[in-house]
N, C-alpha and C. Protein backbone atom coordinates (compact mmCIF):
# COMPACT_ATOMS: atom_id res chain seq x y z
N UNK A 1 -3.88 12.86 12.85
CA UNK A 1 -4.68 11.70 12.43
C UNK A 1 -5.13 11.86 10.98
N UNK A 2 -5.24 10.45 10.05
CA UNK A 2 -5.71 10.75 8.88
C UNK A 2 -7.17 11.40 9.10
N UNK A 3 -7.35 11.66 8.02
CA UNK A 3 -8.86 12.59 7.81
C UNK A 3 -9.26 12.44 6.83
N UNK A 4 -10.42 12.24 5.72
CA UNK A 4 -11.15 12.43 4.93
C UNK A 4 -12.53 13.35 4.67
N UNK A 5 -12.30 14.55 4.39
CA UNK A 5 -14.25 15.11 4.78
C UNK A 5 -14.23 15.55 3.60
N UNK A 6 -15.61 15.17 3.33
CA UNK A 6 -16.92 15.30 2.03
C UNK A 6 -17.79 16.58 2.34
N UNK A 7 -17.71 17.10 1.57
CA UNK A 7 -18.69 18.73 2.07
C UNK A 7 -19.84 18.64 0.50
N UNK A 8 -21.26 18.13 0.33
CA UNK A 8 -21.96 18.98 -0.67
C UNK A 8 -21.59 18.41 -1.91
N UNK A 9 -20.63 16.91 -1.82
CA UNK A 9 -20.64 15.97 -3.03
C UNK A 9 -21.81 16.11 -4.01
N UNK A 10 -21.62 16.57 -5.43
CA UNK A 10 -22.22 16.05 -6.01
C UNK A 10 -21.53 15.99 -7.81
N UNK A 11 -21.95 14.76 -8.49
CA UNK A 11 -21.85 13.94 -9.14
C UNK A 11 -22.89 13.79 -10.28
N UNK A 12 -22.68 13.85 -11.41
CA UNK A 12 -23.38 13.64 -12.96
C UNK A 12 -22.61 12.82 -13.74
N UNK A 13 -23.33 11.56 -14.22
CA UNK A 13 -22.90 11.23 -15.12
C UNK A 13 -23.48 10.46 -16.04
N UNK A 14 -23.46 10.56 -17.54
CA UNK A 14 -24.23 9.86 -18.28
C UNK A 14 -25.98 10.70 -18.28
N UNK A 15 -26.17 12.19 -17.79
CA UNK A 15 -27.48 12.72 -17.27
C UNK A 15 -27.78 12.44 -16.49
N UNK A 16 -27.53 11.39 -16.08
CA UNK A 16 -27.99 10.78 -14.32
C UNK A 16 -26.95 11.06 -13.34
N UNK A 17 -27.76 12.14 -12.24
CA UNK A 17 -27.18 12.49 -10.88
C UNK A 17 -27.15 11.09 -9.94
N UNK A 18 -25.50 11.31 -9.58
CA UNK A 18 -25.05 9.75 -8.99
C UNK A 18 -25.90 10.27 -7.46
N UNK A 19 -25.35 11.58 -6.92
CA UNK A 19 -25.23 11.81 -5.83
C UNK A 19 -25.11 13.32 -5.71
N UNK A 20 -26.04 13.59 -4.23
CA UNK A 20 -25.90 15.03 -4.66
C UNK A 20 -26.04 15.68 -3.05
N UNK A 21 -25.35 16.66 -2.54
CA UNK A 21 -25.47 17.09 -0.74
C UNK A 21 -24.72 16.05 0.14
N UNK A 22 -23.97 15.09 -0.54
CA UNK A 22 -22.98 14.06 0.41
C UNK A 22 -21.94 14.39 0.84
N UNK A 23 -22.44 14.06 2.38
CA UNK A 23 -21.33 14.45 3.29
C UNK A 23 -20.96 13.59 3.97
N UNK A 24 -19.63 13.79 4.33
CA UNK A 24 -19.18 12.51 5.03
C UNK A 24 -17.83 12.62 5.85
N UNK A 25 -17.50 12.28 7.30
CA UNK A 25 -15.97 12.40 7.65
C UNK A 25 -15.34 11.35 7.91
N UNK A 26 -14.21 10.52 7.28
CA UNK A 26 -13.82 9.25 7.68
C UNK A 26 -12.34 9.47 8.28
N UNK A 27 -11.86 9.07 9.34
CA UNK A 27 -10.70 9.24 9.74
C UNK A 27 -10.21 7.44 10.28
N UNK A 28 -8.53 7.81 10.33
CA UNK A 28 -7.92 6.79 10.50
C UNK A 28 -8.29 5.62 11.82
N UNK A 29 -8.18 4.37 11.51
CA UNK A 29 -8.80 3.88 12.31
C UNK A 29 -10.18 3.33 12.48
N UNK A 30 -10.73 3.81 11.38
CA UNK A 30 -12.43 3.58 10.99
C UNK A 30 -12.53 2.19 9.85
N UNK A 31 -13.34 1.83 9.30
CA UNK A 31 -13.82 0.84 8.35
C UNK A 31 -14.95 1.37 7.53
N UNK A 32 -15.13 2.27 6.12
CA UNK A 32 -16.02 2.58 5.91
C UNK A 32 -17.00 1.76 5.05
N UNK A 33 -18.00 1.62 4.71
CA UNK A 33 -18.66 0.63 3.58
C UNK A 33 -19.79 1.67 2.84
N UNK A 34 -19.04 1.51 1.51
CA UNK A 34 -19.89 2.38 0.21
C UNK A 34 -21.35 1.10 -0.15
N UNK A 35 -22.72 1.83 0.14
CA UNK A 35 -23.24 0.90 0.04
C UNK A 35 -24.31 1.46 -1.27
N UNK A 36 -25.75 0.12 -1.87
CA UNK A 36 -26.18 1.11 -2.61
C UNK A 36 -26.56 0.26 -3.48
N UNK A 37 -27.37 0.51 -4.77
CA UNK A 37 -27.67 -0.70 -5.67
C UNK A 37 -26.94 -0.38 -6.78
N UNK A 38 -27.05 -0.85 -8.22
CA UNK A 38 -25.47 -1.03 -9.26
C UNK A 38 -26.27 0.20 -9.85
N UNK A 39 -25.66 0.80 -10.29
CA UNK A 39 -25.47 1.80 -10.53
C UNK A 39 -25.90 2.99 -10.01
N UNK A 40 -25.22 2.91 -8.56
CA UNK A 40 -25.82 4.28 -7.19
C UNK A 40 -24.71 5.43 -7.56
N UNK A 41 -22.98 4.57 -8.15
CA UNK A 41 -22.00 5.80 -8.40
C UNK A 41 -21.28 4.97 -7.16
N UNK A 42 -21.47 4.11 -6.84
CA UNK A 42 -20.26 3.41 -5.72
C UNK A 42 -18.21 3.59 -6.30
N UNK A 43 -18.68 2.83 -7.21
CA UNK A 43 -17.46 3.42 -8.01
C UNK A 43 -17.13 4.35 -8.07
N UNK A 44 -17.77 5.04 -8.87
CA UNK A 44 -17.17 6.51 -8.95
C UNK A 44 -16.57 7.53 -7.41
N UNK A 45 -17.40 7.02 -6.34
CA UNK A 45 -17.06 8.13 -5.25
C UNK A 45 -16.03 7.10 -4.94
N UNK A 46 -15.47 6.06 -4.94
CA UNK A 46 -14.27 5.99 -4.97
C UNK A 46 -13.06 5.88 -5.33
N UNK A 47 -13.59 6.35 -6.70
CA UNK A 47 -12.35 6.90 -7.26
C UNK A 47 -12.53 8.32 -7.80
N UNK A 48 -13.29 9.40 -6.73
CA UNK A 48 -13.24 10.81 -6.56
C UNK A 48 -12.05 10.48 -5.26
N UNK A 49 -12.64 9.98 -4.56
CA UNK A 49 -11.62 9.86 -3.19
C UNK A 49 -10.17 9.56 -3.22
N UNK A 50 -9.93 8.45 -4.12
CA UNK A 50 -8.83 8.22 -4.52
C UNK A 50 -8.03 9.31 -5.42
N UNK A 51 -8.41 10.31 -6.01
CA UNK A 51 -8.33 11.06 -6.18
C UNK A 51 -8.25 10.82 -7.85
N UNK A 52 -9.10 9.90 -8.50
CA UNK A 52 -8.36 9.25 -9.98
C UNK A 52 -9.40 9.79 -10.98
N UNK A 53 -10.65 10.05 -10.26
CA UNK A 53 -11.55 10.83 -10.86
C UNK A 53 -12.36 12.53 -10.43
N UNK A 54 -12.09 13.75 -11.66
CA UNK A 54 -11.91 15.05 -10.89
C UNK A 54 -13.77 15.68 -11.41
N UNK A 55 -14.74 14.86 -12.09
CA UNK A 55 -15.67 15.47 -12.65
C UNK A 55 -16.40 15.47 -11.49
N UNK A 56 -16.77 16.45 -10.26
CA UNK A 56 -17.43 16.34 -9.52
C UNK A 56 -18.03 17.98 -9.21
N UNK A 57 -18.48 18.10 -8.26
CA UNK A 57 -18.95 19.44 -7.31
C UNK A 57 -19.02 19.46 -5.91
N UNK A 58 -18.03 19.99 -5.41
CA UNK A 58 -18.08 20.12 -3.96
C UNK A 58 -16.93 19.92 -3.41
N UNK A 59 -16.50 19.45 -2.13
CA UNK A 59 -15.00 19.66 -1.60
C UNK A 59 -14.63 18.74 -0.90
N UNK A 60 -13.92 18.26 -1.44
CA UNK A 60 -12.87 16.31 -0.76
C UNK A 60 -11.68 16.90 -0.33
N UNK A 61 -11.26 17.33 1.21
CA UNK A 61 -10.15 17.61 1.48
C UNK A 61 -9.61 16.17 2.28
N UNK A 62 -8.24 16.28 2.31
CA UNK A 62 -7.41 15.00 2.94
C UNK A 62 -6.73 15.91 4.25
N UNK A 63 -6.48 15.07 5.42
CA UNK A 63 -6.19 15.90 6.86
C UNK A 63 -4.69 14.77 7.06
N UNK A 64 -3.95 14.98 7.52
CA UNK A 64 -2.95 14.10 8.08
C UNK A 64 -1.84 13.09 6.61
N UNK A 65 -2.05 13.82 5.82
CA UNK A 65 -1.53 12.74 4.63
C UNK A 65 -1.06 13.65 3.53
N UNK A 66 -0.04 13.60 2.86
CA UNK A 66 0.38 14.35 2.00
C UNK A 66 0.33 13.39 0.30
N UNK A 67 -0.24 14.23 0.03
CA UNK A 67 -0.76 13.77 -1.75
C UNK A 67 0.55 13.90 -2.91
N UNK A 68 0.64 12.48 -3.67
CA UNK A 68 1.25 13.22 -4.95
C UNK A 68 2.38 11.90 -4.91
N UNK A 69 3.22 11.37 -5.50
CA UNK A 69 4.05 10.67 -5.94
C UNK A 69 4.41 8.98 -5.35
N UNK A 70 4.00 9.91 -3.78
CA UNK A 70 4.53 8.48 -3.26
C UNK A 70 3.23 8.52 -1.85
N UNK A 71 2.35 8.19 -2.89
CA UNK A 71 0.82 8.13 -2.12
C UNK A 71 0.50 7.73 -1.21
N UNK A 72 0.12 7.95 0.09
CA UNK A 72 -0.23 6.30 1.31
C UNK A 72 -1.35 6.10 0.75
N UNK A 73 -2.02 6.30 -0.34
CA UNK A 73 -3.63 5.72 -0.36
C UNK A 73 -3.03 4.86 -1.17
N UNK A 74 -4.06 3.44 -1.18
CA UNK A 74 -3.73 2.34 -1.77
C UNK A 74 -5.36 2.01 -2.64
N UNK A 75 -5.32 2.20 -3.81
CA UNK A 75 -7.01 1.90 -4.49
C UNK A 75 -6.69 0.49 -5.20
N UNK A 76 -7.64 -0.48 -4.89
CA UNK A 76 -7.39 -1.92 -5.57
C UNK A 76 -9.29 -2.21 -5.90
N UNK A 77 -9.22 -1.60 -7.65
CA UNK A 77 -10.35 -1.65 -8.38
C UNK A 77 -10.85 -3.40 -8.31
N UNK A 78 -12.42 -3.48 -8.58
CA UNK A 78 -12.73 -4.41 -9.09
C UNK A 78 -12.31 -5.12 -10.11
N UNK A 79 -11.97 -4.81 -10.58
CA UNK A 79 -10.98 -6.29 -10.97
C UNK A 79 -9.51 -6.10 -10.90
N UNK A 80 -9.22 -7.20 -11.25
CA UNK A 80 -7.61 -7.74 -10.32
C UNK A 80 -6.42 -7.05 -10.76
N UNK A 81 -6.88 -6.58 -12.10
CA UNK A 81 -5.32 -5.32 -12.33
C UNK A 81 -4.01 -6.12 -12.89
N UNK A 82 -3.92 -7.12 -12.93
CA UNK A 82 -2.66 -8.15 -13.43
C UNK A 82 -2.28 -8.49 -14.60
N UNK A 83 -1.11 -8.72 -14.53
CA UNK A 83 -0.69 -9.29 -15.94
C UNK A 83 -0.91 -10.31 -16.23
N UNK A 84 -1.65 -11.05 -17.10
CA UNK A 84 -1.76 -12.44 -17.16
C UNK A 84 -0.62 -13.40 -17.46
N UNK A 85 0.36 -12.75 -18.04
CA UNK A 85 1.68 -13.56 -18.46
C UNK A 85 2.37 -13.79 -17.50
N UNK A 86 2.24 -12.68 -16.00
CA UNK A 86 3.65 -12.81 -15.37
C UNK A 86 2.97 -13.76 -14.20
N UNK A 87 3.72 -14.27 -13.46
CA UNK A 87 3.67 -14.50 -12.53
C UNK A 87 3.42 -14.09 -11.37
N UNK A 88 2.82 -14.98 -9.85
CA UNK A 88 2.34 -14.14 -9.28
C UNK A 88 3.33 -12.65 -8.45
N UNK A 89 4.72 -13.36 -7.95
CA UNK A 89 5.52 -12.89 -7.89
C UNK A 89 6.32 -11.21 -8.66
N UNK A 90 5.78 -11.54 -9.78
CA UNK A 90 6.21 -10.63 -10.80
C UNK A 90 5.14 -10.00 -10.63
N UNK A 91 4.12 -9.85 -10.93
CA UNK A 91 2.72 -9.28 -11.19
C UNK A 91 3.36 -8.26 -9.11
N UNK A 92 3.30 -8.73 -8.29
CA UNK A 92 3.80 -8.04 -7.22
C UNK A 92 4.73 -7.01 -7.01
N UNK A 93 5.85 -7.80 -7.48
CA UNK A 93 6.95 -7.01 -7.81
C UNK A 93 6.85 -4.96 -8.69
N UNK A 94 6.13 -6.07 -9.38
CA UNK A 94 5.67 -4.64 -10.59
C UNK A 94 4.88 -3.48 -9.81
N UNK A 95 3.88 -4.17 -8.98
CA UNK A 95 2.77 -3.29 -8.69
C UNK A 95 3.41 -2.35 -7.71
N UNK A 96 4.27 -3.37 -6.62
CA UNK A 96 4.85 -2.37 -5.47
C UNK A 96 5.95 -1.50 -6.14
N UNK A 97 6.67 -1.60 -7.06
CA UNK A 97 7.47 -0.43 -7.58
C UNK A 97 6.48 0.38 -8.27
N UNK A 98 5.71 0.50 -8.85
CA UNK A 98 4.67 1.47 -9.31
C UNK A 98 4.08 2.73 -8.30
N UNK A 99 3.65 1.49 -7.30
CA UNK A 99 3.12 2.24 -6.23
C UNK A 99 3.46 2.69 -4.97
N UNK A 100 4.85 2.46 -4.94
CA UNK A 100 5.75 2.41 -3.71
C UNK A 100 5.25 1.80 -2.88
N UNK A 101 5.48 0.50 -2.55
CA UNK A 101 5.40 -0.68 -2.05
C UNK A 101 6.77 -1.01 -1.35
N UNK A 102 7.43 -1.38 -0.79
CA UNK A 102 8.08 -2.56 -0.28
C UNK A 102 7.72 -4.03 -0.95
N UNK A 103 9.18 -4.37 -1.63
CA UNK A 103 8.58 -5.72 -2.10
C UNK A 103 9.32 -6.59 -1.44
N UNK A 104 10.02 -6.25 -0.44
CA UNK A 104 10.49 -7.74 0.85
C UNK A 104 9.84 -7.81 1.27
N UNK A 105 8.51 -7.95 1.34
CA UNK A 105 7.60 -9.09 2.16
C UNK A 105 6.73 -9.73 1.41
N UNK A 106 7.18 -9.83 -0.73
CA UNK A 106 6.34 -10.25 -0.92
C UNK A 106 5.93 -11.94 -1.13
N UNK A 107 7.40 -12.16 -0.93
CA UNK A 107 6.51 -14.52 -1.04
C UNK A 107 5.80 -14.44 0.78
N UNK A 108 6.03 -13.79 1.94
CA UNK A 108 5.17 -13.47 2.63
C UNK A 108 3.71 -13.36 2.77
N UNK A 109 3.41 -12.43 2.10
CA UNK A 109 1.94 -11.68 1.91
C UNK A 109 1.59 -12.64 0.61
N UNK A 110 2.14 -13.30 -0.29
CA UNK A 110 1.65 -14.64 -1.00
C UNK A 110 1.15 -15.72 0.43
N UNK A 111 2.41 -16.09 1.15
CA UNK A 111 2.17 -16.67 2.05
C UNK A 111 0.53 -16.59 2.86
N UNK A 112 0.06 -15.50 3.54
CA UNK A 112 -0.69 -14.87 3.86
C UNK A 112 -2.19 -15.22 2.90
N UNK A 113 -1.77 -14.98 2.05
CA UNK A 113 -3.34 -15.22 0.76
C UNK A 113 -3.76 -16.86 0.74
N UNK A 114 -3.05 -17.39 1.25
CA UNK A 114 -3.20 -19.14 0.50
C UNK A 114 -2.78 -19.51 -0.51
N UNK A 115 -1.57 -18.62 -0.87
CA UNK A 115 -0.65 -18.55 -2.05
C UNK A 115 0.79 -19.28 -1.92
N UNK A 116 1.20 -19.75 -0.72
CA UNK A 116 2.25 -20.30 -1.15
C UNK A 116 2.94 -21.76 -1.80
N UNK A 117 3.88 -21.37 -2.69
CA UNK A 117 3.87 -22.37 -3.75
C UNK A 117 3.85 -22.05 -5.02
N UNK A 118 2.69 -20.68 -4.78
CA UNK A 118 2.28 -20.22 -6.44
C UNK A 118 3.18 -19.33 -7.35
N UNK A 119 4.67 -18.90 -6.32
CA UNK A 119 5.38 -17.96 -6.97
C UNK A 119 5.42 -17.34 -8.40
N UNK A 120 5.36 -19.26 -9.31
CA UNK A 120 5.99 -19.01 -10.38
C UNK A 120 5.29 -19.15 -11.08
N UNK A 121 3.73 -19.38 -10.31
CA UNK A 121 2.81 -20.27 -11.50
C UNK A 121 2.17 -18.65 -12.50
N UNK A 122 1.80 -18.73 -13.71
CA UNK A 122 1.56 -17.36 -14.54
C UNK A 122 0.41 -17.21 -14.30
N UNK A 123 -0.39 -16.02 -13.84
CA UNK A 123 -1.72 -15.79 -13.26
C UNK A 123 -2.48 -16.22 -14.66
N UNK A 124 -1.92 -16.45 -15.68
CA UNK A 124 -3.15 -17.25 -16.95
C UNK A 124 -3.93 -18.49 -16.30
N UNK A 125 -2.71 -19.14 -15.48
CA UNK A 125 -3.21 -20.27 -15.06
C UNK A 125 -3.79 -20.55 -13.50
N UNK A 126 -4.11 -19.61 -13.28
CA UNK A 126 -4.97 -19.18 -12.51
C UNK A 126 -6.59 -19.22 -12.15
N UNK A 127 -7.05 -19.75 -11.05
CA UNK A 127 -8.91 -19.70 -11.09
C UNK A 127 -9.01 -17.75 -10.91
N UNK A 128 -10.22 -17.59 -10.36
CA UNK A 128 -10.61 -16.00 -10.51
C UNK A 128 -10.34 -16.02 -8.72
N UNK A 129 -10.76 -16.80 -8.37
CA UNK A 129 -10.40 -16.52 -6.84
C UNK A 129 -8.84 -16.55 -6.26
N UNK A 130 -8.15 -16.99 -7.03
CA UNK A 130 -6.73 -17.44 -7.14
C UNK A 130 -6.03 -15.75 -7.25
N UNK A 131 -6.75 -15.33 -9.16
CA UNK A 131 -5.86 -14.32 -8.99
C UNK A 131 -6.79 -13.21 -7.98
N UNK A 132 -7.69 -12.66 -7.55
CA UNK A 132 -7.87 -12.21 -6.51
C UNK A 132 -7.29 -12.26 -5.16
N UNK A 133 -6.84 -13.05 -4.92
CA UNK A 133 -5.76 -13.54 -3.83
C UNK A 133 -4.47 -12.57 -3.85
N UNK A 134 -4.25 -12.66 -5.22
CA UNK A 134 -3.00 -11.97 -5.86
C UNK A 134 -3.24 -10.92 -5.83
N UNK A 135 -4.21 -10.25 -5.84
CA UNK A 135 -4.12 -9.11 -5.68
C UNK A 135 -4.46 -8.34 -4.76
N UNK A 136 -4.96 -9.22 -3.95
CA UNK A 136 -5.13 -8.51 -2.47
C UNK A 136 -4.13 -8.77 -1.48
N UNK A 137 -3.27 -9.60 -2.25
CA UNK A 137 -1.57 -9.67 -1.30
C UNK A 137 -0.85 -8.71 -0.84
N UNK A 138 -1.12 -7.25 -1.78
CA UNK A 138 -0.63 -6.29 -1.65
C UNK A 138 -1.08 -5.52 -0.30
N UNK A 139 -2.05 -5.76 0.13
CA UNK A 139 -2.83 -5.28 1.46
C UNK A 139 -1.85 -6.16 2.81
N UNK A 140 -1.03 -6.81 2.64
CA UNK A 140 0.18 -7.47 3.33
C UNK A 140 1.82 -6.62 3.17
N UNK A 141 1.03 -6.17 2.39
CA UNK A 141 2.83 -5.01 1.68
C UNK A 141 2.75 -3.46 2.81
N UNK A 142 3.93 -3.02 3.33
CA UNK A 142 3.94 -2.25 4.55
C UNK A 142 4.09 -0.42 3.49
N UNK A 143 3.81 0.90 3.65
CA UNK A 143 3.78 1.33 3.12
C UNK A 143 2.53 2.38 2.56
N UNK A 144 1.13 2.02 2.74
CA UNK A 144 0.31 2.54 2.91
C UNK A 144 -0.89 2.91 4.22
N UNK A 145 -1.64 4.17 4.28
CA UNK A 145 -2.08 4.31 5.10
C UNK A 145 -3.76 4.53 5.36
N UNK A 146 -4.14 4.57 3.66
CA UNK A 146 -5.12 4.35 3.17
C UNK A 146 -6.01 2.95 2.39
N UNK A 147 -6.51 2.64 2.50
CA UNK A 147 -7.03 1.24 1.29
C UNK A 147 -8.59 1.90 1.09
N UNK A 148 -8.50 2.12 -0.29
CA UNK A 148 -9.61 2.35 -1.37
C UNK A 148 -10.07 0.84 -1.46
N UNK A 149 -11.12 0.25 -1.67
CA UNK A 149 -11.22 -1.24 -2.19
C UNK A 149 -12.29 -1.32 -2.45
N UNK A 150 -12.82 -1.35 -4.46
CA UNK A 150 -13.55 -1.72 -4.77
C UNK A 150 -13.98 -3.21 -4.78
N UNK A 151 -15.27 -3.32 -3.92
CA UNK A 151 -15.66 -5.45 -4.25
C UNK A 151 -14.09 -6.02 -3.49
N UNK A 152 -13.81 -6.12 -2.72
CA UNK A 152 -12.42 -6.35 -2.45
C UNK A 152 -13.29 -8.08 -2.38
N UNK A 153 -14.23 -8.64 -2.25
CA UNK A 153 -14.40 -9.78 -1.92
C UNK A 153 -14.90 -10.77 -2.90
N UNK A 154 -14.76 -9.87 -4.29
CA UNK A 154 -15.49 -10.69 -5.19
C UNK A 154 -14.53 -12.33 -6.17
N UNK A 155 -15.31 -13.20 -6.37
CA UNK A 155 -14.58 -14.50 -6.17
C UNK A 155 -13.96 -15.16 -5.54
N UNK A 156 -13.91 -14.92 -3.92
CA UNK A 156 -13.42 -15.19 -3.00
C UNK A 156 -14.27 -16.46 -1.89
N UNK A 157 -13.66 -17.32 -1.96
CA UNK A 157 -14.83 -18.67 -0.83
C UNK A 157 -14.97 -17.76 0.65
N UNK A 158 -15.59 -19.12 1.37
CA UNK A 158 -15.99 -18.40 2.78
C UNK A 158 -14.39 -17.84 3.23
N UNK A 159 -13.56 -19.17 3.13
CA UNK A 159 -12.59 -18.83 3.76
C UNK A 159 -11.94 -17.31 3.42
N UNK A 160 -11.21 -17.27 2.49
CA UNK A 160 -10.46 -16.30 1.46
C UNK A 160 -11.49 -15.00 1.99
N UNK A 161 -12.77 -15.03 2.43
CA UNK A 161 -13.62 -13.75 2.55
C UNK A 161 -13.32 -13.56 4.56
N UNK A 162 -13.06 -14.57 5.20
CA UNK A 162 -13.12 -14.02 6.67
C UNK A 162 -11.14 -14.06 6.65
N UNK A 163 -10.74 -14.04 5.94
CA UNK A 163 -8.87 -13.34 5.65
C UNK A 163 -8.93 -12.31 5.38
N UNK A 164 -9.85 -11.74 4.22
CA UNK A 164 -9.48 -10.42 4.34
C UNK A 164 -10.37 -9.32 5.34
N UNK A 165 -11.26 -9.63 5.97
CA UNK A 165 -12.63 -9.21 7.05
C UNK A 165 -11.53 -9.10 8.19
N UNK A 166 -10.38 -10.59 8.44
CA UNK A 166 -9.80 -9.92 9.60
C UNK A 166 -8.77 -9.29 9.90
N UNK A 167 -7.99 -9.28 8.10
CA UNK A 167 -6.77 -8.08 7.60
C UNK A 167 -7.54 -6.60 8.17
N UNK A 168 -8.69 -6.81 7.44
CA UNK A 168 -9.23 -5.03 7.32
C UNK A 168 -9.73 -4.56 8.91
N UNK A 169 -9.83 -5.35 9.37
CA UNK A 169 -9.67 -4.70 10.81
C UNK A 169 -8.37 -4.81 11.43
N UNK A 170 -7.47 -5.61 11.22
CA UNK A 170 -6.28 -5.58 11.71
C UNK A 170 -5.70 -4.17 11.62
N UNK A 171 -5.93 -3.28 9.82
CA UNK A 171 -5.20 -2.46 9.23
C UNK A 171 -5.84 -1.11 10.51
N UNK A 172 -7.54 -1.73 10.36
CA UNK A 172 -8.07 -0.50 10.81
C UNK A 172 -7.14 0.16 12.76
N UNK A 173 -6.99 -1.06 13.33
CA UNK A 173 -6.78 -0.99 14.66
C UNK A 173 -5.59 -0.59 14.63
N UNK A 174 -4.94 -0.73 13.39
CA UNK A 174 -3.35 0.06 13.47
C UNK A 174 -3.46 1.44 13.54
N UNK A 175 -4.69 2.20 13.07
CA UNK A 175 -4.67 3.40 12.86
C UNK A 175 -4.76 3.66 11.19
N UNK A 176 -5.29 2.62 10.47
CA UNK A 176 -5.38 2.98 9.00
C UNK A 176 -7.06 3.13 9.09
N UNK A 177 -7.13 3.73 7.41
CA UNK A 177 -8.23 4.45 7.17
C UNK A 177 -8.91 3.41 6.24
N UNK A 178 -10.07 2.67 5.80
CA UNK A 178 -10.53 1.47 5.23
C UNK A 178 -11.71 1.89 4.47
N UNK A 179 -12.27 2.42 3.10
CA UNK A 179 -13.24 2.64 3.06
C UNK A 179 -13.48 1.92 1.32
N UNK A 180 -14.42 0.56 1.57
CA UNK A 180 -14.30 -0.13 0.39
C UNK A 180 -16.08 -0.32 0.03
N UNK A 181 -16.70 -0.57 -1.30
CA UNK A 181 -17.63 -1.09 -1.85
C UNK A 181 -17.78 -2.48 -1.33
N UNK A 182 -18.98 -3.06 -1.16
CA UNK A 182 -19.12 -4.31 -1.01
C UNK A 182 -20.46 -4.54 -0.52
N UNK A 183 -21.46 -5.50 -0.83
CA UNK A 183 -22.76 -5.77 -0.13
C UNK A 183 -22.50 -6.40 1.73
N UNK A 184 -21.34 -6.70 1.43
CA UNK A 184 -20.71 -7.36 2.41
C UNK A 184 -20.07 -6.49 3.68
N UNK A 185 -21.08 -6.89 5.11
CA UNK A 185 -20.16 -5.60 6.11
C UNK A 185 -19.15 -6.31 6.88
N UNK A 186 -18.00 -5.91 6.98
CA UNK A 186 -16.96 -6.26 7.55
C UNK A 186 -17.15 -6.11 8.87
N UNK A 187 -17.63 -5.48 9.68
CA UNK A 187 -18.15 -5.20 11.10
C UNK A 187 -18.68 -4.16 11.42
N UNK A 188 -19.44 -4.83 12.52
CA UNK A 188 -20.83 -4.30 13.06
C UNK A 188 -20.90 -3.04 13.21
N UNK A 189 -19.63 -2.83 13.96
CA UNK A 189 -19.01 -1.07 14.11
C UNK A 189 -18.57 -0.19 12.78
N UNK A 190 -18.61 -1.20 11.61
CA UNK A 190 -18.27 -0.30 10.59
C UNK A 190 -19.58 1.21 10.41
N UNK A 191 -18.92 2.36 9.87
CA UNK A 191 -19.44 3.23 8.81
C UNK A 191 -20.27 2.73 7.48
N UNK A 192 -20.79 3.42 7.55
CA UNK A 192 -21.80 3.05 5.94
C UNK A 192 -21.93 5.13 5.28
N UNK A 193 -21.26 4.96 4.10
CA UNK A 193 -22.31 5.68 2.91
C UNK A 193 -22.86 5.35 2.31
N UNK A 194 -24.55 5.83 2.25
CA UNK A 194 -25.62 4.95 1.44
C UNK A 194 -25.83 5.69 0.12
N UNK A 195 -25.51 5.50 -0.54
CA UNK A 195 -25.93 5.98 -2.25
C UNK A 195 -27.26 5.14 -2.56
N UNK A 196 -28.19 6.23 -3.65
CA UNK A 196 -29.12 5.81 -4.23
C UNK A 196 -30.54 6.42 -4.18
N UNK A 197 -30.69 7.08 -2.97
CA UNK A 197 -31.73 8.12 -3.21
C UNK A 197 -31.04 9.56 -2.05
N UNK A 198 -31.65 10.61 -2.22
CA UNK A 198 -30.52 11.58 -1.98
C UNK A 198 -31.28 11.85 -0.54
N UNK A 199 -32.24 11.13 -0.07
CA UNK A 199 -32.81 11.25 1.42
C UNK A 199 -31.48 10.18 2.09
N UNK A 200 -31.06 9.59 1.97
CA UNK A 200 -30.04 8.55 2.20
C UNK A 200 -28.88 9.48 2.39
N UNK A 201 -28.43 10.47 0.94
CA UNK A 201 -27.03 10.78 1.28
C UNK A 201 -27.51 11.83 2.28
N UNK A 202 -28.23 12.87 1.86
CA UNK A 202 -28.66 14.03 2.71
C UNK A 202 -28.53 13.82 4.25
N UNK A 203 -28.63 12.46 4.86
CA UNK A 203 -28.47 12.08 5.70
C UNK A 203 -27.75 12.56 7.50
């Protein structure tokens, strides 16, 4: 089974301790939610996890998953990551060869977003909830076993927000591992790490 465990996290940055004695075990199948006020270090512990940031103290081991080229973790930052010139199609294309993706399913997983039609249109011409769409299409792409997701819901209507609430449990019940930022809880049964005072992480 995947695995994630946090032993004694701790975190500096800017002089200010993000986080400090955080522990935590998330395994496959779970939904986690990084919670916390703006500037608790939400970010940052997930992209210690993701493995994209190394300035820390303490010990992030991975159980069931092998690290390095052709990653199952999937991290999709706050903002949308796209090319504005290409299309949505293209902007896809690109990302899943980067990240080893499968890109036959991607006018699909457009399909899926409330995207179809938009193949060709150039994400310039795009609203913000539009290209967000686009970029959470990739969470429709087969291939990963992890999803990192910063704000995965930001610019998104009611609708566009209970699509991806019932992707991320779909992924979770497959046996994937879900652990994203958001004020927003995806379900009741989810996990929470609370950042922001260290009686919280100490927890």
């Amino acid at each position: 089974m995947i695995e994630v465990q946090a032993q004694n996290l701790f975190c500096e940055r800017d002089a200010k301790v993000l986080f400090d004695g955080l522990n935590f075990c998330a395994r496959g199948g779970e939904i986690w939610q990084v919670v916390g006020p703006n500037g608790a270090g939400k970010t940052t512990l997930l992209r210690i996890i993701a493995g994209l940031f190394q300035f820390y103290e303490g010990e992030l081991g991975w159980k069931g998953i092998e690290r390095g080229a052709n990653s199952p973790l999937l991290y999709l930052g706050h903002r949308a990551g796209l090319r504005e010139e290409l299309t949505a199609i293209e902007n896809l294309s690109w990302l899943a060869a980067l990240h080893d993706q499968s890109q036959e399913n991607i006018p699909l997983a457009l399909e899926a977003v409330g995207l179809a039609g938009y193949d060709t249109v150039a994400v310039a011409d795009m609203s913000a909830g539009q290209k967000r769409r686009v970029a959470l299409a990739r969470l429709w792409l087969p291939g990963k076993q992890v999803w990192i997701l910063d704000e995965p819901f930001t610019a998104l209507d009611k609708d566009g927000v209970a699509l991806i609430e019932q992707r991320l449990r779909e992924f979770a019940q497959e046996g994937g591992l879900v652990i994203y930022t958001s004020h927003h809880k995806v379900d009741a049964t989810s996990e929470q790490i609370m950042l922001g005072t260290f009686k919280e992480q100490k927890q």
